[in-house]
C-alpha atoms as a PDB file:
ATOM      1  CA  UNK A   1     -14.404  32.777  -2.112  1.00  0.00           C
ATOM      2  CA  UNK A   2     -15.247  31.596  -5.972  1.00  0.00           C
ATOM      3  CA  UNK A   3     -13.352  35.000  -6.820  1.00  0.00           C
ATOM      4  CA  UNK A   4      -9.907  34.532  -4.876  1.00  0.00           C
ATOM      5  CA  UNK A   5      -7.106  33.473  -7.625  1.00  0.00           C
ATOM      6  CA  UNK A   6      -5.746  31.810  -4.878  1.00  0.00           C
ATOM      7  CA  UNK A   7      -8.693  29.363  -4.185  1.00  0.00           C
ATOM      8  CA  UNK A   8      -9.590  26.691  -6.456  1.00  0.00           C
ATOM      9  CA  UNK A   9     -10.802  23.156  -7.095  1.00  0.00           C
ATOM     10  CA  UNK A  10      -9.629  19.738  -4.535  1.00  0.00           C
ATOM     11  CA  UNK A  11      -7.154  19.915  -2.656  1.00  0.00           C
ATOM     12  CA  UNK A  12      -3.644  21.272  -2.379  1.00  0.00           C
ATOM     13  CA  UNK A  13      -1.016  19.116  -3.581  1.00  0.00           C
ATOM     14  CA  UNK A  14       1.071  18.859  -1.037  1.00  0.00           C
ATOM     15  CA  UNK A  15      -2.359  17.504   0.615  1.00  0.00           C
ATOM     16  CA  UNK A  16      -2.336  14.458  -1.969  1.00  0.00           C
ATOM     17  CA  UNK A  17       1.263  13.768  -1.873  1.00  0.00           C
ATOM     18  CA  UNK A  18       1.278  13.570   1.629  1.00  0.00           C
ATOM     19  CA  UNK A  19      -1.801  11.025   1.647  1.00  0.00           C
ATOM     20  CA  UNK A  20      -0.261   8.998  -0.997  1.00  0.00           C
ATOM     21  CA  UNK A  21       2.827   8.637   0.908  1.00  0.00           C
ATOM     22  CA  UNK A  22       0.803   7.448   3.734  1.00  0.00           C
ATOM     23  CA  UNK A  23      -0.690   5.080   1.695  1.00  0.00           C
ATOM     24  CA  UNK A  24       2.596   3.527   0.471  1.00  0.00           C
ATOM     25  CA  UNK A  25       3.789   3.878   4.114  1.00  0.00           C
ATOM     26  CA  UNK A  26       0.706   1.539   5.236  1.00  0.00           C
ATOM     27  CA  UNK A  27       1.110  -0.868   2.470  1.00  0.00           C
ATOM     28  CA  UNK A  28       5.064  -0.812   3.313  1.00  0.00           C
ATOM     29  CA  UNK A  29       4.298  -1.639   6.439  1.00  0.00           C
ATOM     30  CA  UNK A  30       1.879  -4.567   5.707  1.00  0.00           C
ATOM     31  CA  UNK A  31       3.814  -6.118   3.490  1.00  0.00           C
ATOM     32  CA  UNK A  32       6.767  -6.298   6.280  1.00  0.00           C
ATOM     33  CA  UNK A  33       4.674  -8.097   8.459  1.00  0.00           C
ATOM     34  CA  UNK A  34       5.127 -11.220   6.246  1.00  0.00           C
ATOM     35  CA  UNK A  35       8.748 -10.946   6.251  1.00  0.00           C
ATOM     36  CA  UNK A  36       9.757 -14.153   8.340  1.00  0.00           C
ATOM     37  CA  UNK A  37      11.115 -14.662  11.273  1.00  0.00           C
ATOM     38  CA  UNK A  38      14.755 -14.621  11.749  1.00  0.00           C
ATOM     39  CA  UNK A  39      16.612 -17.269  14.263  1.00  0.00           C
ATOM     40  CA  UNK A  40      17.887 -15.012  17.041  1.00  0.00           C
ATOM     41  CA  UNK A  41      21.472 -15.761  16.201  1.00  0.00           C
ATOM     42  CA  UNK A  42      21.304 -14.999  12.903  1.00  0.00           C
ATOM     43  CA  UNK A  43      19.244 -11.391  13.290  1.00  0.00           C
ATOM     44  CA  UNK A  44      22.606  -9.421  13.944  1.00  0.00           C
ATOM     45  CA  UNK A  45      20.671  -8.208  17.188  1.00  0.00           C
ATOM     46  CA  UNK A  46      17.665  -6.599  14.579  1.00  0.00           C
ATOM     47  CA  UNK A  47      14.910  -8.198  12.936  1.00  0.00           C
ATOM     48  CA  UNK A  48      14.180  -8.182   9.494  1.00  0.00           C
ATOM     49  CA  UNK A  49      11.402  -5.801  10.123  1.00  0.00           C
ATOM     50  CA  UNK A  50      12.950  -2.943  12.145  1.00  0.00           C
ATOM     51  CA  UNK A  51      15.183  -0.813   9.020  1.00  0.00           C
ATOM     52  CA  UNK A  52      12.120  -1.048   6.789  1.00  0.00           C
ATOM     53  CA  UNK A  53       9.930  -0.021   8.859  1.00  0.00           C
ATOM     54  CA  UNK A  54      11.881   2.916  10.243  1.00  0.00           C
ATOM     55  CA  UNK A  55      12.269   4.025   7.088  1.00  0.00           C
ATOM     56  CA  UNK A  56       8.442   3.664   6.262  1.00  0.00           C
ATOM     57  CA  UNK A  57       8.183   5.308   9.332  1.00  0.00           C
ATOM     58  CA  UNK A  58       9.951   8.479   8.468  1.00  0.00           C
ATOM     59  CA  UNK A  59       8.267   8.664   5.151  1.00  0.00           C
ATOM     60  CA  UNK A  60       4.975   8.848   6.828  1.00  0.00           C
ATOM     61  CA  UNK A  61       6.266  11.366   8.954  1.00  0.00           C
ATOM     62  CA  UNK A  62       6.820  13.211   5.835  1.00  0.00           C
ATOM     63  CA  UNK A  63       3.955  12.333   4.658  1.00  0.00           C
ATOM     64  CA  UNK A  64       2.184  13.672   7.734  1.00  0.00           C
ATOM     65  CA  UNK A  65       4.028  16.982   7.489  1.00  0.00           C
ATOM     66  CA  UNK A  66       2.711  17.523   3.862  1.00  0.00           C
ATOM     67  CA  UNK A  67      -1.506  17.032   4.922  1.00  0.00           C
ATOM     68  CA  UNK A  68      -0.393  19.292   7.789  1.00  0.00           C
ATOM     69  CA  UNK A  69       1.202  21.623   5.177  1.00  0.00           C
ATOM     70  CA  UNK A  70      -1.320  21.640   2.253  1.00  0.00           C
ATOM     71  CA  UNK A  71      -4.450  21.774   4.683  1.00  0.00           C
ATOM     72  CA  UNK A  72      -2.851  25.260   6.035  1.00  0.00           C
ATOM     73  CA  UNK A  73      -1.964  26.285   2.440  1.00  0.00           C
ATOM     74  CA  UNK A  74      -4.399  28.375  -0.122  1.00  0.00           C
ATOM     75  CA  UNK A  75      -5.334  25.695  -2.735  1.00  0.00           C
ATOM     76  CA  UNK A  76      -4.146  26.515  -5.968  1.00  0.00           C
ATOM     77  CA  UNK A  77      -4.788  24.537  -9.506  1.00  0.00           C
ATOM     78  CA  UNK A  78      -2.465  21.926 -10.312  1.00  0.00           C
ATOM     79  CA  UNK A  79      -0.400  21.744 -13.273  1.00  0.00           C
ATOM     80  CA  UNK A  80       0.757  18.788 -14.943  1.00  0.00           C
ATOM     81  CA  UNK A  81       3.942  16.858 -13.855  1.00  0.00           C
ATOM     82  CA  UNK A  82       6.948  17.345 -15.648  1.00  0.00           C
ATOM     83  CA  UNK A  83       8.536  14.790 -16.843  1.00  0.00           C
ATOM     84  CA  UNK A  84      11.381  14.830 -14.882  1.00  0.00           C
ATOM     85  CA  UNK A  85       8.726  13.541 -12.310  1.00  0.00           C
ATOM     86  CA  UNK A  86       8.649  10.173 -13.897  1.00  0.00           C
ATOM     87  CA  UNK A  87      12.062  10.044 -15.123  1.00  0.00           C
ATOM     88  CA  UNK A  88      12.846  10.291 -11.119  1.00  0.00           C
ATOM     89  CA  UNK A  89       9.892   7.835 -10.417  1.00  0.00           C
ATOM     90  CA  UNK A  90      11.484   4.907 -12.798  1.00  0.00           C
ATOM     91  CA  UNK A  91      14.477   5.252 -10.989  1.00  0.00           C
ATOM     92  CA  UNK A  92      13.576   4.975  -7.492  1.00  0.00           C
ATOM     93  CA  UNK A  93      11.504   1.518  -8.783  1.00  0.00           C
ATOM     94  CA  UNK A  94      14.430   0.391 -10.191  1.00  0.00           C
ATOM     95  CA  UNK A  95      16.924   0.786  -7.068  1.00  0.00           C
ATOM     96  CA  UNK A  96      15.613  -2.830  -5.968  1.00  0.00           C
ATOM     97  CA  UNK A  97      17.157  -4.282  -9.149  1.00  0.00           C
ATOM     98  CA  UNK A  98      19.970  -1.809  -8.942  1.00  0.00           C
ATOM     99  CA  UNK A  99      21.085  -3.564  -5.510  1.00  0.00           C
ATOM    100  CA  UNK A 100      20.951  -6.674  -6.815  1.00  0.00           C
ATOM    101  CA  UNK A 101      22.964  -6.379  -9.593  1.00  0.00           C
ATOM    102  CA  UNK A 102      25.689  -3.648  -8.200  1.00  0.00           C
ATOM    103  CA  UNK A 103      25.139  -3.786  -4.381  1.00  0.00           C
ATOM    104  CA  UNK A 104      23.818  -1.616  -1.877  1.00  0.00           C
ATOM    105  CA  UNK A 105      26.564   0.783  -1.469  1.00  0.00           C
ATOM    106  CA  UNK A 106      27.323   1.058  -5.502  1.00  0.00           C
ATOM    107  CA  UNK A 107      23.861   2.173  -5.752  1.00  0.00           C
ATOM    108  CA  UNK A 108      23.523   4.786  -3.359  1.00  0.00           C
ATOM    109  CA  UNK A 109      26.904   6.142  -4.340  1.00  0.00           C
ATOM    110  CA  UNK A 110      25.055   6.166  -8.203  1.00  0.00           C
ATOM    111  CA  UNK A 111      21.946   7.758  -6.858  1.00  0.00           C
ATOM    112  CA  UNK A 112      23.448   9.871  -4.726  1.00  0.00           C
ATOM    113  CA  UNK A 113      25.699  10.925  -7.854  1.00  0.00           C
ATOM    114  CA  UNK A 114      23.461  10.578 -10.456  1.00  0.00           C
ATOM    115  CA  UNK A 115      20.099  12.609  -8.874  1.00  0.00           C
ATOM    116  CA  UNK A 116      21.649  15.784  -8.290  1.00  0.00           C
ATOM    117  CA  UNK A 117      23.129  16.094 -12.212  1.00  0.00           C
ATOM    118  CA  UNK A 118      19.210  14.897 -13.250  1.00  0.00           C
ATOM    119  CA  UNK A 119      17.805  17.440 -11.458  1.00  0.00           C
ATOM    120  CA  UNK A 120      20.521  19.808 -13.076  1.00  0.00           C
ATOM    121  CA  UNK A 121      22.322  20.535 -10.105  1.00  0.00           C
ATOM    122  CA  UNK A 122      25.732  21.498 -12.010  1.00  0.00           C
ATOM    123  CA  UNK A 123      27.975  22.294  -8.769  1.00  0.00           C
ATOM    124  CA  UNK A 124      30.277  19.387  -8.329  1.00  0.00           C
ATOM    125  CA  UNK A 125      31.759  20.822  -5.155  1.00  0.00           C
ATOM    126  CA  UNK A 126      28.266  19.766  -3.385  1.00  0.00           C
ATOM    127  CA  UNK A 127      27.908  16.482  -5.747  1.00  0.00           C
ATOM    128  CA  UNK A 128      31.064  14.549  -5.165  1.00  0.00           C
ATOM    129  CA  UNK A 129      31.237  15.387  -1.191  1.00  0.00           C
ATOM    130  CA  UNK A 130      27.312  13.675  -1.339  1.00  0.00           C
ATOM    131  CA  UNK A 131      27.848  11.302  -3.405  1.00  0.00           C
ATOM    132  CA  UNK A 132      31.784   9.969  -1.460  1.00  0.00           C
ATOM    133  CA  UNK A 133      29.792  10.694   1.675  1.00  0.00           C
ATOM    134  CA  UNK A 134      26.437   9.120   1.830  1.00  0.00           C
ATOM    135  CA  UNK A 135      27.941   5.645   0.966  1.00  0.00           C
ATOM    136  CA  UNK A 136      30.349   6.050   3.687  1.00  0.00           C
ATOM    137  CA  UNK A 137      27.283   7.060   5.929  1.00  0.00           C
ATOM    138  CA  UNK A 138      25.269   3.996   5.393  1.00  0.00           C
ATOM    139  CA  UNK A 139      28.553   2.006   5.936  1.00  0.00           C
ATOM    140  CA  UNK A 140      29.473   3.402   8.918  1.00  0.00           C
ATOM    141  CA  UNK A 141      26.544   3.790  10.754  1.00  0.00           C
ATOM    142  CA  UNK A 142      24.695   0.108   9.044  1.00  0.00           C
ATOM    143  CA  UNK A 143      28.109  -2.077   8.410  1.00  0.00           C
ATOM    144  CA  UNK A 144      30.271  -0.519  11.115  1.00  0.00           C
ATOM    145  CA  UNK A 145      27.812   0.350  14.107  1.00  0.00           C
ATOM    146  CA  UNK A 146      24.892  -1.766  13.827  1.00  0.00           C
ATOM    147  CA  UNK A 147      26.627  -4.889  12.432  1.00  0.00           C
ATOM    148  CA  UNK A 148      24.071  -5.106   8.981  1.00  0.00           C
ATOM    149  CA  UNK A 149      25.047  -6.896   6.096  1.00  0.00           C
ATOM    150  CA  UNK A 150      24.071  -5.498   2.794  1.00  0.00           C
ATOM    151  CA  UNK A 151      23.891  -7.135  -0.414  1.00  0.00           C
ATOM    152  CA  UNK A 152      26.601  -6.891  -2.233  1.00  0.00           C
ATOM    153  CA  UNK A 153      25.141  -7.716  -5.497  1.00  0.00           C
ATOM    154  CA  UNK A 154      26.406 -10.232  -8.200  1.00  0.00           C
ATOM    155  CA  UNK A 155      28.608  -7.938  -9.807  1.00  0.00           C
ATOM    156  CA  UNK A 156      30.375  -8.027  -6.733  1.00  0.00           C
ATOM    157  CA  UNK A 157      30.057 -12.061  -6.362  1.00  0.00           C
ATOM    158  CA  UNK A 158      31.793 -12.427 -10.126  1.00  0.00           C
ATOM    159  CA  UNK A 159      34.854 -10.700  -8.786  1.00  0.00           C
ATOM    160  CA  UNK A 160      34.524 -12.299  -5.170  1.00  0.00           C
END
């Protein structure tokens, strides 16, 4: 099939995202296995372990669905990132320091704001219900339900 326009060179790229979110998955994973144990009366009923690794979980699931999707797919030649790519990148590896500073639900409410308008999604009437209502989700279901503590960052500590 050299002559298809559709075939071409490695793999599809949905293919190698999905394997490199595996890999982060695994190595998510591994590193939560030194998290230490927590004295039962302290765990709020959860270990340390269990919201990481859900989430890890669910991004391998992803992950999973993306081999499944590229190896089904007609390969086709990638293209370079943009750099919107990276922009996005930084700012994921910077949430960690971002909760720190401002606290958990500060910095979803600024991703949740702030991701949308990067990506140049201009209609505020889906923005500001997303960005109101994911903070209240993780409260609700995390702070409310569950009984989980989030940092509240030092920003939060200077006024506390």
């Amino acid at each position: 099939m050299a002559g298809d326009s559709g075939s071409a060179r490695g793999l599809h790229p949905d293919t190698i995202a999905g394997v490199a979110l595996l890999l982060l998955s695994a190595a998510g994973f591994w590193l939560t296995t030194g998290f230490p144990e927590v004295p039962p009366m302290l765990s709020q009923n959860v270990p340390p372990t269990f919201f990481p690794r859900l989430v890890l979980g669910l991004i391998a699931a992803g992950g999973i669905g993306l081999v499944a999707g590229g190896l089904r797919a007609p390969r086709k030649t990638m293209s370079r990132l943009r750099p919107l790519v990276y922009v996005t990148a930084g700012l994921v590896v910077l949430v960690p320091l971002s909760i720190m500073l401002l606290g958990t639900l500060a910095t979803v409410f600024l991703l949740s704001l702030g991701l949308p308008l990067l990506w140049n999604e201009r209609r505020l009437k889906f923005i500001v219900p997303l960005a109101i209502g994911m903070p209240a989700a993780v409260y609700l279901v995390f702070t409310v339900a569950l009984e989980v503590r989030f940092p509240t960052g030092l920003v939060a500590a200077l006024f506390g």
